[in-house]
C-alpha atoms as a PDB file:
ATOM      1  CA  UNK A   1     146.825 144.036 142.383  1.00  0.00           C
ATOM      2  CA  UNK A   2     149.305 146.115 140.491  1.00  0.00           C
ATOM      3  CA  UNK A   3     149.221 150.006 141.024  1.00  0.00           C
ATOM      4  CA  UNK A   4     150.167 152.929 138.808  1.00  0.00           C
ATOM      5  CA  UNK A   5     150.401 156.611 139.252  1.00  0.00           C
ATOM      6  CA  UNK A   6     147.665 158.354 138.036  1.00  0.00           C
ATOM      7  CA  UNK A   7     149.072 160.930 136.598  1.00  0.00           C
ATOM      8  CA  UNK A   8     149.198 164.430 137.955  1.00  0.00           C
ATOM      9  CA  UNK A   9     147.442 163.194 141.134  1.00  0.00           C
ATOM     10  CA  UNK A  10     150.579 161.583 142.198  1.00  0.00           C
ATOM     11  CA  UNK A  11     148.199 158.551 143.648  1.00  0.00           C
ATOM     12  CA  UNK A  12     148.672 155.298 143.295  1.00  0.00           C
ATOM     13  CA  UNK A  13     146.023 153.333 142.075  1.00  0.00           C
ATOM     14  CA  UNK A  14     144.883 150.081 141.839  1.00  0.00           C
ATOM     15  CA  UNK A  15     145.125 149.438 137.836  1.00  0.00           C
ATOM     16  CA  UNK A  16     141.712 147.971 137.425  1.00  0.00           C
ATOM     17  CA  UNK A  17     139.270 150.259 138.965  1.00  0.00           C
ATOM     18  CA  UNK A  18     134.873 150.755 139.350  1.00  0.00           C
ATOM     19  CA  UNK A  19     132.868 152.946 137.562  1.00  0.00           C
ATOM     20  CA  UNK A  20     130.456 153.683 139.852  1.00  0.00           C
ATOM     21  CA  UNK A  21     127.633 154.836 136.639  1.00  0.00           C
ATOM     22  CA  UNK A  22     125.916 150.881 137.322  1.00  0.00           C
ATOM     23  CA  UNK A  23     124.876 151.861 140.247  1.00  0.00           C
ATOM     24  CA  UNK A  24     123.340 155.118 140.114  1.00  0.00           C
ATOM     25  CA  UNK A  25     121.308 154.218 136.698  1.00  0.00           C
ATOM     26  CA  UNK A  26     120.640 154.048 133.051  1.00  0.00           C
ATOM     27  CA  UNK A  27     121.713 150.226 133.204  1.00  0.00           C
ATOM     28  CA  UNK A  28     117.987 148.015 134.767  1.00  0.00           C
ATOM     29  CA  UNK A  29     117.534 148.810 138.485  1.00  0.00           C
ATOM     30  CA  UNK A  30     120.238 148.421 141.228  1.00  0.00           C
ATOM     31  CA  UNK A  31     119.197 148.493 144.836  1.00  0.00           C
ATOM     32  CA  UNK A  32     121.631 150.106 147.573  1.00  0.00           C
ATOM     33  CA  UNK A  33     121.957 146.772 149.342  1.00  0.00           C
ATOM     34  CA  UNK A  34     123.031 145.305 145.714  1.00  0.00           C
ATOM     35  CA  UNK A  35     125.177 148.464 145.119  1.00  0.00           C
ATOM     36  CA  UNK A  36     127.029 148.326 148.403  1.00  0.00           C
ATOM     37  CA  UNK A  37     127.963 144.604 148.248  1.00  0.00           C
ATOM     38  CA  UNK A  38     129.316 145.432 144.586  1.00  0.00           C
ATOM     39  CA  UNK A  39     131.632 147.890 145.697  1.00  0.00           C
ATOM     40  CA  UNK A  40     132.612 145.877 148.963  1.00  0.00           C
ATOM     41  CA  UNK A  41     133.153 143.257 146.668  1.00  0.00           C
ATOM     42  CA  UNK A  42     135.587 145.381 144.158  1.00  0.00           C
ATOM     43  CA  UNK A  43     137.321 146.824 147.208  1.00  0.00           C
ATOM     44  CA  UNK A  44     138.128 143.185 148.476  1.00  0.00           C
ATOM     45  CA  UNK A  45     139.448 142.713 145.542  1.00  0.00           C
ATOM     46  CA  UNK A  46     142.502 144.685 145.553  1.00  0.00           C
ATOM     47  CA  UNK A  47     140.204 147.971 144.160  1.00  0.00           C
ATOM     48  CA  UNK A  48     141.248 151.322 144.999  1.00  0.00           C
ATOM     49  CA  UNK A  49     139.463 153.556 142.013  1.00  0.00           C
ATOM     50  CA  UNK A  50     135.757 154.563 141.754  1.00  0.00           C
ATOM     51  CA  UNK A  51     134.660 156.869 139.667  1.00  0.00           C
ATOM     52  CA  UNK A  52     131.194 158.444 139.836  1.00  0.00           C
ATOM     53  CA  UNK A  53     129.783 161.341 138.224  1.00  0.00           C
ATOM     54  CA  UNK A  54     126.355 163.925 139.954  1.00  0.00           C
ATOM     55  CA  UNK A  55     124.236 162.896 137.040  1.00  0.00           C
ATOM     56  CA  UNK A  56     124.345 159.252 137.766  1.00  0.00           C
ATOM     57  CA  UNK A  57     121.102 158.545 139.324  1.00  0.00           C
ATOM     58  CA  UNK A  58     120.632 162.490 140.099  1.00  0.00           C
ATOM     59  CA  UNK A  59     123.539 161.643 142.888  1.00  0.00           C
ATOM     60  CA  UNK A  60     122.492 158.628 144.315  1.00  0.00           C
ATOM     61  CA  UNK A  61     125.453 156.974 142.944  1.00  0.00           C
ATOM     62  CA  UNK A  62     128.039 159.770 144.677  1.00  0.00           C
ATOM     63  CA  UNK A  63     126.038 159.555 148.018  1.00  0.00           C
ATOM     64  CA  UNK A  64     126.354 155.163 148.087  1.00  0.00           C
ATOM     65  CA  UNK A  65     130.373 155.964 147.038  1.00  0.00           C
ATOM     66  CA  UNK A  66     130.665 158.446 149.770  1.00  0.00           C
ATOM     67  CA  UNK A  67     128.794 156.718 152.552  1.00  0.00           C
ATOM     68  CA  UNK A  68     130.565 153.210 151.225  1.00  0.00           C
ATOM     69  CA  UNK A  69     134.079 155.399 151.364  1.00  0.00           C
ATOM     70  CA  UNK A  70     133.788 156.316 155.020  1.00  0.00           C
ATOM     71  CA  UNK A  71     134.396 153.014 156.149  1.00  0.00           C
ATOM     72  CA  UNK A  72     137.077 151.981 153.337  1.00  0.00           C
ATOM     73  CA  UNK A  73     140.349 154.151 154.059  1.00  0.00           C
ATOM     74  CA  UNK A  74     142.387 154.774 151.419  1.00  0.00           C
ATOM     75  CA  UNK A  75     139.696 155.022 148.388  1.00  0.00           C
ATOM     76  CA  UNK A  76     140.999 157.419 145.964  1.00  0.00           C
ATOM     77  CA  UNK A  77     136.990 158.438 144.653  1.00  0.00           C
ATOM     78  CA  UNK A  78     137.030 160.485 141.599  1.00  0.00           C
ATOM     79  CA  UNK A  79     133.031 162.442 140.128  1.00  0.00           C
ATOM     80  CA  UNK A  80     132.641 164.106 137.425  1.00  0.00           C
ATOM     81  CA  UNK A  81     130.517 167.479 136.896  1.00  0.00           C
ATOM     82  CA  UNK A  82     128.982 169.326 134.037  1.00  0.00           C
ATOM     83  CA  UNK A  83     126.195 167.945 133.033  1.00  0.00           C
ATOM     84  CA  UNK A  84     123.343 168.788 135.072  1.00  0.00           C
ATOM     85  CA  UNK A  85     122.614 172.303 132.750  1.00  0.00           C
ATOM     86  CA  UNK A  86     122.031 172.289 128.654  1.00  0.00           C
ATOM     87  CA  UNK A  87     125.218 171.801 127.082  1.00  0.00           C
ATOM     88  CA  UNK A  88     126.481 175.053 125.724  1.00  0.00           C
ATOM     89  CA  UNK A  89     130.191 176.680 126.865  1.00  0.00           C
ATOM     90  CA  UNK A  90     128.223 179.568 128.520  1.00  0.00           C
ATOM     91  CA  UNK A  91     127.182 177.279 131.263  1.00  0.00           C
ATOM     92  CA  UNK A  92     131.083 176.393 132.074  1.00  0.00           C
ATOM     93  CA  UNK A  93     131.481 178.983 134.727  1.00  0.00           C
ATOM     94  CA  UNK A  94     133.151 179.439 138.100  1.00  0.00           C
ATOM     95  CA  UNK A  95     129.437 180.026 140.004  1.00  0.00           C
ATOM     96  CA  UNK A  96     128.667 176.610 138.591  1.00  0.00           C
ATOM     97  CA  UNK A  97     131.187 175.140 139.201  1.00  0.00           C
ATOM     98  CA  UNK A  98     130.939 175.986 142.659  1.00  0.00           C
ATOM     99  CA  UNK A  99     127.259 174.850 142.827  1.00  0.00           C
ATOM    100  CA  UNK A 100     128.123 171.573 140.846  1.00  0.00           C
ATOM    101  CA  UNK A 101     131.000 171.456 143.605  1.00  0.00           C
ATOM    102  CA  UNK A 102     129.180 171.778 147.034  1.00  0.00           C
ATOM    103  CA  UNK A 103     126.856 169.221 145.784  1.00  0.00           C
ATOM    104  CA  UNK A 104     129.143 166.888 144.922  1.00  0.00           C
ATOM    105  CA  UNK A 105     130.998 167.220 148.356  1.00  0.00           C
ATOM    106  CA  UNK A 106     127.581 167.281 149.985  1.00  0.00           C
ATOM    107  CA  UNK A 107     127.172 163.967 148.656  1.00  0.00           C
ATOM    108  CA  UNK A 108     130.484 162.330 148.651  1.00  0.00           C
ATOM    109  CA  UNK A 109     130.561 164.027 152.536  1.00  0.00           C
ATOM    110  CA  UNK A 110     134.128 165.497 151.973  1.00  0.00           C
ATOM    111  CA  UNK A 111     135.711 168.538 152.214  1.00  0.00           C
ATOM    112  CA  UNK A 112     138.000 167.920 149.424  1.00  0.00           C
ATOM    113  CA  UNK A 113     137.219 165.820 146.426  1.00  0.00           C
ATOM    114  CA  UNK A 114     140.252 163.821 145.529  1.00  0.00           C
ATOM    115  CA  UNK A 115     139.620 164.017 142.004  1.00  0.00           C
ATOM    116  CA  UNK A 116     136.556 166.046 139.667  1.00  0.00           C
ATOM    117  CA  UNK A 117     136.547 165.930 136.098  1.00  0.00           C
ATOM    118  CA  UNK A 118     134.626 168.288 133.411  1.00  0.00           C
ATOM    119  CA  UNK A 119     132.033 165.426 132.272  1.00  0.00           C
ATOM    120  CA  UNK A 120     132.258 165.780 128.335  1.00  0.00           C
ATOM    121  CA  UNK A 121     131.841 169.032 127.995  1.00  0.00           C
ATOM    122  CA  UNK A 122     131.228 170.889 124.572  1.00  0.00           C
ATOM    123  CA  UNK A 123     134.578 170.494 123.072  1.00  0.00           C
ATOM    124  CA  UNK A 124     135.242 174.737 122.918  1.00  0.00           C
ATOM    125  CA  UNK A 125     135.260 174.510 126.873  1.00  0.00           C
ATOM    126  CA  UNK A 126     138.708 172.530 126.294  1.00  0.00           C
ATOM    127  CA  UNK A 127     139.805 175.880 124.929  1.00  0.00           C
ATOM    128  CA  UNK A 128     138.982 178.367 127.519  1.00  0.00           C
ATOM    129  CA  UNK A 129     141.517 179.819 129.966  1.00  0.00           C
ATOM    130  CA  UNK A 130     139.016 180.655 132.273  1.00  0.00           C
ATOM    131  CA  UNK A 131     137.059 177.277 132.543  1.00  0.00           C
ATOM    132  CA  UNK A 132     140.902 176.019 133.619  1.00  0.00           C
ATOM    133  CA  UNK A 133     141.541 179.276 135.970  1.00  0.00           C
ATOM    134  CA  UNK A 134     138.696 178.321 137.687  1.00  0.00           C
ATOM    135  CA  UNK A 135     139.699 174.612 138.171  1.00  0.00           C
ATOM    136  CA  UNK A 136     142.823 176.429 139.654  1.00  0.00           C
ATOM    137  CA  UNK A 137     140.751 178.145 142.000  1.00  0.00           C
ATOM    138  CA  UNK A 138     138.987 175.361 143.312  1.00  0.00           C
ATOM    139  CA  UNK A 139     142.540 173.395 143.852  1.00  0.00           C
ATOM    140  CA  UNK A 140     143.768 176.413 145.301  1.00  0.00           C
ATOM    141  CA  UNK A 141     140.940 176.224 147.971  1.00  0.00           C
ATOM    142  CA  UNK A 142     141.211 172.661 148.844  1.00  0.00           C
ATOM    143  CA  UNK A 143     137.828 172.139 147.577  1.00  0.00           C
ATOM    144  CA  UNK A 144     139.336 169.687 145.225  1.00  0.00           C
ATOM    145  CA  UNK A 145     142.620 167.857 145.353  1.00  0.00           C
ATOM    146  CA  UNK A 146     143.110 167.695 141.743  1.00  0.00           C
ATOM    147  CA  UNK A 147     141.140 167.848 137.882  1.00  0.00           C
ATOM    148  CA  UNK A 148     140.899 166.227 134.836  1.00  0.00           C
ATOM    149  CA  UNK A 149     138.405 165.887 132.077  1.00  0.00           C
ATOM    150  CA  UNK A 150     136.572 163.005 130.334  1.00  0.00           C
ATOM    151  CA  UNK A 151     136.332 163.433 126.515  1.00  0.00           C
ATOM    152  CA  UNK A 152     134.875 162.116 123.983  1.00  0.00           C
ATOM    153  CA  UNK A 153     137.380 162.504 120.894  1.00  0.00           C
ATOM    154  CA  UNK A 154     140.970 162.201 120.749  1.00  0.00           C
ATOM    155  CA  UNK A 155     141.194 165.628 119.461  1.00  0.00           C
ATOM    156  CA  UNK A 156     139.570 167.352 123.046  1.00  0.00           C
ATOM    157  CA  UNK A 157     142.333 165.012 124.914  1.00  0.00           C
ATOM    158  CA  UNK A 158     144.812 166.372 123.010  1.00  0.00           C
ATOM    159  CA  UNK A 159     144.219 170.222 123.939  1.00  0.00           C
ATOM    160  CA  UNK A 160     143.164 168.749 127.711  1.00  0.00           C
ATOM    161  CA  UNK A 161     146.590 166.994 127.994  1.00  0.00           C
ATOM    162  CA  UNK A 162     148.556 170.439 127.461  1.00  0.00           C
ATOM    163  CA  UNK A 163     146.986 172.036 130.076  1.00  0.00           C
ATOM    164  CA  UNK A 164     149.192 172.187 132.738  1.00  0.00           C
ATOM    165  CA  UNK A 165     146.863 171.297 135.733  1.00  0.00           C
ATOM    166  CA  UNK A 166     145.068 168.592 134.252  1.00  0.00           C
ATOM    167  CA  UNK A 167     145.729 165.664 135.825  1.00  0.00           C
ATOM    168  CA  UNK A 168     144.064 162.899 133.919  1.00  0.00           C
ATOM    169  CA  UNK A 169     142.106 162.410 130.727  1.00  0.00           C
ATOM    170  CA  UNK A 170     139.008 159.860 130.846  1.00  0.00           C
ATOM    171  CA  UNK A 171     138.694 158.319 127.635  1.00  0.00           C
ATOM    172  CA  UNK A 172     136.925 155.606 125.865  1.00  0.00           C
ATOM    173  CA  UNK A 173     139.730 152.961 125.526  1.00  0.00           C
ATOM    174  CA  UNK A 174     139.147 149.305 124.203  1.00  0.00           C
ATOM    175  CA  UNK A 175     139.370 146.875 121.446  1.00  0.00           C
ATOM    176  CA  UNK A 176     136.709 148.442 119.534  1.00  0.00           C
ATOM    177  CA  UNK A 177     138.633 152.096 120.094  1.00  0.00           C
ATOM    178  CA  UNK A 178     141.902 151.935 119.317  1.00  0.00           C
ATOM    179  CA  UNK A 179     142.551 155.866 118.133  1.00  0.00           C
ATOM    180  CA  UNK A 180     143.688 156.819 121.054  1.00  0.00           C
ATOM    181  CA  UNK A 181     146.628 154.089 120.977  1.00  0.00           C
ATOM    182  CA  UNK A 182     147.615 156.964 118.058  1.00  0.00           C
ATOM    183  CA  UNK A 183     148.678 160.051 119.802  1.00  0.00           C
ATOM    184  CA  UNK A 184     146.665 160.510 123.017  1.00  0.00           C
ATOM    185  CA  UNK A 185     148.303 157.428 124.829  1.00  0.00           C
ATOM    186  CA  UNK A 186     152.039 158.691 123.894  1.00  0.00           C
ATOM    187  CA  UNK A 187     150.858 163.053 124.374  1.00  0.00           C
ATOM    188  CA  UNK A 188     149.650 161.745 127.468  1.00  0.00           C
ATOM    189  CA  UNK A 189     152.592 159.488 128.867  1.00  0.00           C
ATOM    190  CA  UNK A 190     155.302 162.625 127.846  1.00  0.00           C
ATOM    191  CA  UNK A 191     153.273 165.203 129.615  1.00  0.00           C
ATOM    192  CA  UNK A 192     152.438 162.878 132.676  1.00  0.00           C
ATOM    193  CA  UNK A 193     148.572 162.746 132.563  1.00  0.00           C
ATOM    194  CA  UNK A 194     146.514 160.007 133.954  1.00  0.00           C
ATOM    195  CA  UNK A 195     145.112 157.772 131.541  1.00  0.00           C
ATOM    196  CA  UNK A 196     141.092 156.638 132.831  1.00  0.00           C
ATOM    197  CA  UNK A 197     139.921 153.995 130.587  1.00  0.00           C
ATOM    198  CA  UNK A 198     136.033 153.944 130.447  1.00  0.00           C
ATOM    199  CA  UNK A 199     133.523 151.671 128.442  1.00  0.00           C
ATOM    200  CA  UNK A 200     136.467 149.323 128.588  1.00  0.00           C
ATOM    201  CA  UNK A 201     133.821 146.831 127.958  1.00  0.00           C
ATOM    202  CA  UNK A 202     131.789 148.613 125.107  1.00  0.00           C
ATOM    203  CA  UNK A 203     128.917 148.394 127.183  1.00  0.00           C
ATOM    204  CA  UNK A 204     128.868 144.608 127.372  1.00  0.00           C
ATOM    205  CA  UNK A 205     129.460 143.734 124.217  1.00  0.00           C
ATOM    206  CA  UNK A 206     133.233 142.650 124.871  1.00  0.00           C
ATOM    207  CA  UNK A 207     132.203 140.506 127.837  1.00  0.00           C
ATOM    208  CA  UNK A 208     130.553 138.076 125.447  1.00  0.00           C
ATOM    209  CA  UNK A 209     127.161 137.522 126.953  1.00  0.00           C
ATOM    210  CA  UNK A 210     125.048 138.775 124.760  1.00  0.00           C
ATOM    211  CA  UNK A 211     123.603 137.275 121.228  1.00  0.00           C
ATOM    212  CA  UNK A 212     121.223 138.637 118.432  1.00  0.00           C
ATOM    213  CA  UNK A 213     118.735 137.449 121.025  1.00  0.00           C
ATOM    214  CA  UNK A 214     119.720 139.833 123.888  1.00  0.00           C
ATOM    215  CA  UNK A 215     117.179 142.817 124.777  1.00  0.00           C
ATOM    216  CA  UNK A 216     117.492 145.757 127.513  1.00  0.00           C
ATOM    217  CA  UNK A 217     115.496 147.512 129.525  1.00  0.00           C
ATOM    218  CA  UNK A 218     113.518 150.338 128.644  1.00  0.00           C
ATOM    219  CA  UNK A 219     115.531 152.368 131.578  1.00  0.00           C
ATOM    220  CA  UNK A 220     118.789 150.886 130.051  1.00  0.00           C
ATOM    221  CA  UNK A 221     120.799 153.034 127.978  1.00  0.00           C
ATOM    222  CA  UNK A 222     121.639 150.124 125.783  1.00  0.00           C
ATOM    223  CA  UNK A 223     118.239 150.464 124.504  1.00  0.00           C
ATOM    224  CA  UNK A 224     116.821 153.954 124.441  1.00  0.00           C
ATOM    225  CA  UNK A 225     120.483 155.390 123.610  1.00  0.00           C
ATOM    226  CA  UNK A 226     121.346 153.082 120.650  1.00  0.00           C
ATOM    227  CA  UNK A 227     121.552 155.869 117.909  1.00  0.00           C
ATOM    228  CA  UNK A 228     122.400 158.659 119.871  1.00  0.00           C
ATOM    229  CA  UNK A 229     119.129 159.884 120.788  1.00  0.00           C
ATOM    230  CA  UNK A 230     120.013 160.714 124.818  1.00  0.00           C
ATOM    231  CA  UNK A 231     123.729 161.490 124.597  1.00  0.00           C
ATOM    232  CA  UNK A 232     126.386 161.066 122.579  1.00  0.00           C
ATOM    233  CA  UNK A 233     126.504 157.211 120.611  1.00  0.00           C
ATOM    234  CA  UNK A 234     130.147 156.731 121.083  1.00  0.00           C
ATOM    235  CA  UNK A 235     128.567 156.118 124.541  1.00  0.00           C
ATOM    236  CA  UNK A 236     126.540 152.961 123.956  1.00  0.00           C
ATOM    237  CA  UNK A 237     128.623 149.932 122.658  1.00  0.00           C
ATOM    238  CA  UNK A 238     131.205 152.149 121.861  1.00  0.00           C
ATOM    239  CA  UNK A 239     128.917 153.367 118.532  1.00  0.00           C
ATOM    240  CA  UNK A 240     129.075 150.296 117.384  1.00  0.00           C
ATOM    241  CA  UNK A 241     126.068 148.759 115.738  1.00  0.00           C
ATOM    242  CA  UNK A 242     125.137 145.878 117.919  1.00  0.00           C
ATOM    243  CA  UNK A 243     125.147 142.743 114.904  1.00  0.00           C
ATOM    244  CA  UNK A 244     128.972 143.941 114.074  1.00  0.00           C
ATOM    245  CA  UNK A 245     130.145 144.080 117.375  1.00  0.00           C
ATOM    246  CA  UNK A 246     128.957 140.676 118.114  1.00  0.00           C
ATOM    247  CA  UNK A 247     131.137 139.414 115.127  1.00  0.00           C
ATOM    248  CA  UNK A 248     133.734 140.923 116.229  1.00  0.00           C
ATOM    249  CA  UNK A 249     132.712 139.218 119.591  1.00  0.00           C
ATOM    250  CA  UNK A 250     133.278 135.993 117.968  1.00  0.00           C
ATOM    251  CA  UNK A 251     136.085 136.550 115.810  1.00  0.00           C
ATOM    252  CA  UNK A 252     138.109 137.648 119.650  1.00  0.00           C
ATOM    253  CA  UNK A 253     136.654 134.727 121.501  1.00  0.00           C
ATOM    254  CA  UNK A 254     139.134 132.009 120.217  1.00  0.00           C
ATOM    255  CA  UNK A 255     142.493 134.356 121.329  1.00  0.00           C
ATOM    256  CA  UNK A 256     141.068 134.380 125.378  1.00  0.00           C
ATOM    257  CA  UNK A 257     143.482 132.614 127.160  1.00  0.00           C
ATOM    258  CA  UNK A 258     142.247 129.423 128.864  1.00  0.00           C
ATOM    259  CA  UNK A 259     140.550 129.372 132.241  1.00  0.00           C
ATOM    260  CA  UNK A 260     139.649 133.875 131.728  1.00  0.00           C
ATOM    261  CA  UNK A 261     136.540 135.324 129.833  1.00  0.00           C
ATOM    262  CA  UNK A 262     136.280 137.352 127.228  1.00  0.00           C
ATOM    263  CA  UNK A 263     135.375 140.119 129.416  1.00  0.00           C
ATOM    264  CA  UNK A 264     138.832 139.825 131.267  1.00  0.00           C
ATOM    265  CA  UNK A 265     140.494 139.282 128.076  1.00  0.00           C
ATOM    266  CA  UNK A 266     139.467 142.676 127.383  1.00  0.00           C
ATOM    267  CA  UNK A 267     140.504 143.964 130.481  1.00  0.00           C
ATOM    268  CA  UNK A 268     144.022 142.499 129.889  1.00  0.00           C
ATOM    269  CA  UNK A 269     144.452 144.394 126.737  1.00  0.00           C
ATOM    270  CA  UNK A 270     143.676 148.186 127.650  1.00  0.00           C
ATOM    271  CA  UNK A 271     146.334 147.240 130.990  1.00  0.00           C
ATOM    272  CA  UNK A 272     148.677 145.792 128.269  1.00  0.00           C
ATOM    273  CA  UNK A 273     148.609 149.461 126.261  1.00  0.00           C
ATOM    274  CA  UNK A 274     151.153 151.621 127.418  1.00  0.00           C
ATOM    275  CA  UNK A 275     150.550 154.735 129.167  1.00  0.00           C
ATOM    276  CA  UNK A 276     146.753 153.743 131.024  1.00  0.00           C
ATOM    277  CA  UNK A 277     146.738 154.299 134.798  1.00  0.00           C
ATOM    278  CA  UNK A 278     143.456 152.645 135.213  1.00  0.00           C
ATOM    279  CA  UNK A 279     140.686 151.414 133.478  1.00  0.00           C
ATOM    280  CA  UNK A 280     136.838 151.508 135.103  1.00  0.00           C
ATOM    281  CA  UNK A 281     134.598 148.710 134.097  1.00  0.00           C
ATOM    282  CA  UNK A 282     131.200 148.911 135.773  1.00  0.00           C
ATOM    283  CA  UNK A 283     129.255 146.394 137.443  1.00  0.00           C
ATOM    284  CA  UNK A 284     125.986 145.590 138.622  1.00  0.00           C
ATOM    285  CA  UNK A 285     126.812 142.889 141.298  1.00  0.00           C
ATOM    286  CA  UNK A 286     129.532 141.496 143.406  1.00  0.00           C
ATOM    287  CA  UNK A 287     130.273 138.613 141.376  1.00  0.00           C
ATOM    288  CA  UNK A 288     131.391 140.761 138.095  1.00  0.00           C
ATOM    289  CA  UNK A 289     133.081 143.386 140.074  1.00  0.00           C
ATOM    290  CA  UNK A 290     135.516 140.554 141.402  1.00  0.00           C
ATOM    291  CA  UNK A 291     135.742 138.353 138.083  1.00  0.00           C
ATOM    292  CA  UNK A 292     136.930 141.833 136.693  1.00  0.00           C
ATOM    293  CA  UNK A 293     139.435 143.112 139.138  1.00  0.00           C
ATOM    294  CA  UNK A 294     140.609 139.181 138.118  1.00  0.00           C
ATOM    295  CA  UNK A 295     142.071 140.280 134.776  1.00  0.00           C
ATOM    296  CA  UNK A 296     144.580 142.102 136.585  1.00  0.00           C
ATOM    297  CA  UNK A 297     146.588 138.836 137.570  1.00  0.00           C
ATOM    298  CA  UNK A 298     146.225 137.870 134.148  1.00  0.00           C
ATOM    299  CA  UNK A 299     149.747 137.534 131.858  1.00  0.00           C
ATOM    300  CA  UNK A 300     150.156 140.476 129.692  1.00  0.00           C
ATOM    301  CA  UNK A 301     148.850 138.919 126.438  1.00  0.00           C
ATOM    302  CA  UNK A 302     151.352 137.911 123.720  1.00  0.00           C
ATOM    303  CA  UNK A 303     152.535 140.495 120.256  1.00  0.00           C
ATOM    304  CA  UNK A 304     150.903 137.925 118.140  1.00  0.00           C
ATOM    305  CA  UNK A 305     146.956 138.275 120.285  1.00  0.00           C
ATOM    306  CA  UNK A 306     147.634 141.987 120.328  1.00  0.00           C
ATOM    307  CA  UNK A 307     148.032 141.937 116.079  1.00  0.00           C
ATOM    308  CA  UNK A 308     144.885 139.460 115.803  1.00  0.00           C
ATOM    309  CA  UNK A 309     143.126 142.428 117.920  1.00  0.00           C
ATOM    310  CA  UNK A 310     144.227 145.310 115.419  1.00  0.00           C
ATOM    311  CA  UNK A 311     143.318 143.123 113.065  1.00  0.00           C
ATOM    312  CA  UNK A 312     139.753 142.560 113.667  1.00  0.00           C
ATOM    313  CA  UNK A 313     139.447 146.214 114.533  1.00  0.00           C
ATOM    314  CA  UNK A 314     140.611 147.339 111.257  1.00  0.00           C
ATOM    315  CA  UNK A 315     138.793 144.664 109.413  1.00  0.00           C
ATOM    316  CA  UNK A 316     134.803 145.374 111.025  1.00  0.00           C
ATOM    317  CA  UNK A 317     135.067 148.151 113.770  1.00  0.00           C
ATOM    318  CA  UNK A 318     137.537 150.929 112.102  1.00  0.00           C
ATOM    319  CA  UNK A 319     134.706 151.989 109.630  1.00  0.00           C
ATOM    320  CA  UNK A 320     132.578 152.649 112.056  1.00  0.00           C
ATOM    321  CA  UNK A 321     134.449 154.563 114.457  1.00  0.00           C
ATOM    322  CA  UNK A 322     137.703 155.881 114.018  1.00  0.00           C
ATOM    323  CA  UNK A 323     136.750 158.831 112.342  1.00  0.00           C
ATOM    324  CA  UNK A 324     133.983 159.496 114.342  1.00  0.00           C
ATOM    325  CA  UNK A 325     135.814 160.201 118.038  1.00  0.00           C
END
């Protein structure tokens, strides 16, 4: 598999990467026996980038990465913290950050996290010197290698990316998001930050599986999160309302190239956008995390599919969306 620099880090990653979320919850259940073979199966596969966050599955997800990590040298493993108090900027402080921390470790079972993000926090946190002194601190003390943030509007990864110590931005990035092909993608590539793509799938709707028929769990966020009513929207399908996506869905499917699937299609074109270090599509079982680490040996895709892309986004999706994140 190819490998880029992810940013500040200065580690080289595999370019298609796991998001870890799958397998802690909010997606139907996933056993630990299921969860391990997943990520053995990713690994295999030429992945070297999970990503996991303490709220998924109140850590369960961190503790399967971090016992699954032990016996997989070389794993850069990358959580996220923040969420686990009400959202307000008060709460973004060095004592919990240091709480969030030793948790997180305690989980992972590592000294040194290779990489924590701020987990969409309340976008005046992305403001405060001392929210980023603190990061410092923890650096400083080897409790973590290096930190970035994971935002939900281009205008947060904007003021993230001139931070100095922030060494990646985690952003929704796919063919129903396109704004941050705008400014963040080029801010990002001249001040050398990481680019994470996440929901690089829209939350299955760009894999092509699903149909007006299609239903979710009740413990799937695709359900109970459809209008916002958990967490942010942009979060579920990418805020797109399910009946256009799947148009758009079918207006994509004719430019996959022959012998991939839509869902590596998509893939294909957040690797194909210049200045994204990795991109993190979940999965549930072995079988998608390999058919996705597949898109990497796919041909960049050709001026004319990228266009038809843009096109259909502007066309059904841009309403929606663009002014929104």
């Amino acid at each position: 598999m190819e490998h880029r620099v992810l940013g500040r880090t200065g580690r080289q990653v595999g370019v298609v990467g796991l998001g870890a979320w799958q397998l802690g919850a909010d997606w139907g259940q996933v056993t630990v026996d299921e969860a391990v073979a997943t990520l053995e199966a990713a690994v295999d596969a030429g992945v070297t980038f999970i990503d996991t966050a303490d709220v998924y599955g109140d850590g369960r997800s961190e503790q399967i990465v971090g016992r699954f990590a032990k016996s997989r040298p070389g794993l850069t493993v990358a959580t996220k913290m923040g969420r686990r108090l009400e959202q307000v900027p008060a709460n973004y402080v060095m004592s919990n950050f240091r709480a969030w921390n030793e948790r997180s470790r305690r989980n992972l079972d590592v000294d040194t996290i290779d990489l924590v993000q701020l987990h969409c926090p309340p976008t005046p946190v992305y403001s405060s010197d001392a929210v980023f002194d603190a990061l410092d601190t923890l650096v400083s003390e080897k409790k973590i290698a290096a930190y970035g943030v994971s935002v939900e509007t281009c205008g947060e990864a904007l003021t993230a990316i001139a931070r100095p110590g922030v060494a990646s931005v985690q952003i929704i990035l796919n063919a129903f998001r396109l704004k941050p092909l705008e400014q963040v993608l080029p801010a990002a590539r001249a001040a050398g930050v990481g680019i994470i793509a996440r929901v690089p799938l829209a939350s299955g709707l760009l894999s092509g599986r699903y149909d007006e028929r299609t239903t979710f769990g009740a413990d799937d966020h695709r359900n109970y999160n459809r209008h916002g009513e958990a967490f942010d929207v942009g979060e579920t399908f990418s805020g797109v309302d399910f009946a256009t996506g799947l148009e758009a869905v079918r207006r994509l499917t004719p430019l996959v190239p022959a012998g991939a699937t839509m869902a590596q299609f998509a893939l294909r074109w957040i690797l194909d956008q210049e200045g994204v270090s990795v991109v993190i599509p979940g999965a549930r079982n072995p079988a998608q995390a390999t058919a996705n680490a597949a898109a990497a040996d796919l041909a960049p895709l050709d001026a004319g599919t990228l266009e038809a892309v843009r096109a259909t986004y502007d066309e059904l999706i841009r309403p929606q969306v663009h002014d929104r994140w």
